[in-house]
Protein backbone atom coordinates (compact mmCIF):
# COMPACT_ATOMS: atom_id res chain seq x y z
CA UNK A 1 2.68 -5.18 6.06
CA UNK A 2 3.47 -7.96 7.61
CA UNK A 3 4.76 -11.61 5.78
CA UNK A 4 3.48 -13.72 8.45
CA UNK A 5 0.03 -12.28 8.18
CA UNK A 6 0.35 -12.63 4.44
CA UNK A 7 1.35 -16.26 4.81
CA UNK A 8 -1.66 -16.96 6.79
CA UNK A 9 -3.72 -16.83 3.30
CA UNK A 10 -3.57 -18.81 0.36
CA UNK A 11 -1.27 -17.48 -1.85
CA UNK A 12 -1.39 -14.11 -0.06
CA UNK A 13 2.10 -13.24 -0.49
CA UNK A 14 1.94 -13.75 -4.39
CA UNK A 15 -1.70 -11.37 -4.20
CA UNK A 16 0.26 -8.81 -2.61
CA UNK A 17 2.92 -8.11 -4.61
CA UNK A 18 0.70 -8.73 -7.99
CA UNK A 19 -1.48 -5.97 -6.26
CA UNK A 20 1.05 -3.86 -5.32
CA UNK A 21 2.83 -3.99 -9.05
CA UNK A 22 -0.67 -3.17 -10.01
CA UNK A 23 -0.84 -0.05 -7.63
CA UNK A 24 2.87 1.13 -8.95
CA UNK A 25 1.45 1.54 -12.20
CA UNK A 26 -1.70 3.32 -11.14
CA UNK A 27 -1.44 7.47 -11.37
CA UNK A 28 -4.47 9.47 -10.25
CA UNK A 29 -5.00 12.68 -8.43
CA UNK A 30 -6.87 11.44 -5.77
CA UNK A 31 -4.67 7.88 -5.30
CA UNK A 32 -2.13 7.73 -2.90
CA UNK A 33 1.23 7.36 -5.21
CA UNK A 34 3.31 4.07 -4.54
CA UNK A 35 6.69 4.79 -6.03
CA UNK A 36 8.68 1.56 -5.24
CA UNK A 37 8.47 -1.26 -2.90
CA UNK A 38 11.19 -3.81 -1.82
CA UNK A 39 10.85 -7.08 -0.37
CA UNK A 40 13.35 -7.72 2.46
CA UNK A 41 12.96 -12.11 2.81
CA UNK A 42 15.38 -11.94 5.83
CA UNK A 43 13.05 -9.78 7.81
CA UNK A 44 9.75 -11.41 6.36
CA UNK A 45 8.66 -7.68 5.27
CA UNK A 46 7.71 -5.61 2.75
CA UNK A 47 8.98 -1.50 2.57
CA UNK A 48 6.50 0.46 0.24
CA UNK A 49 7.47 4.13 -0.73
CA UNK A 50 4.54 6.34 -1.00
CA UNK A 51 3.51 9.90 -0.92
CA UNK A 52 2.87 11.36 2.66
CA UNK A 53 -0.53 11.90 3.36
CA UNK A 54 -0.47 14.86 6.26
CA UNK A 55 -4.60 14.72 6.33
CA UNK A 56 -6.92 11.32 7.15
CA UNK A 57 -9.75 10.32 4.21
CA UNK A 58 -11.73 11.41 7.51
CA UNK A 59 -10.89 14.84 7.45
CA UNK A 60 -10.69 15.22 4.20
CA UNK A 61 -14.69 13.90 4.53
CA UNK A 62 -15.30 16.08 7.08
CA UNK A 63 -14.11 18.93 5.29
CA UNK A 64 -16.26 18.48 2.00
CA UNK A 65 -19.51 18.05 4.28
CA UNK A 66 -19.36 22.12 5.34
């Protein structure tokens, strides 16, 4: 994620991280876990530390349709 794209929208930047706090908290089987994030200001970026996913939500769609 991108700052510069954040800092295109109104108070994206705040939105993101509020969201992102939000997602930290959030612990369900079938929710990708966020663990940490940091914000790096020198860069302009965000670094988010999630589970790996090793399948797409399409084949995982796929799969439950046979």
């Amino acid at each position: 994620m991108q700052k510069r794209r954040l800092r295109k929208t109104p108070h994206g930047e705040e939105m993101a991280e509020t969201e992102i706090r939000l997602l930290k908290k959030l612990n369900h089987p079938n929710v990708i876990r966020l663990y940490d994030f940091i914000r790096n200001d020198e860069k302009q970026k965000l670094y988010l530390f999630i589970d790996l996913c090793v399948v797409s939500l399409q084949d995982m769609l796929d799969a439950n349709e046979q």
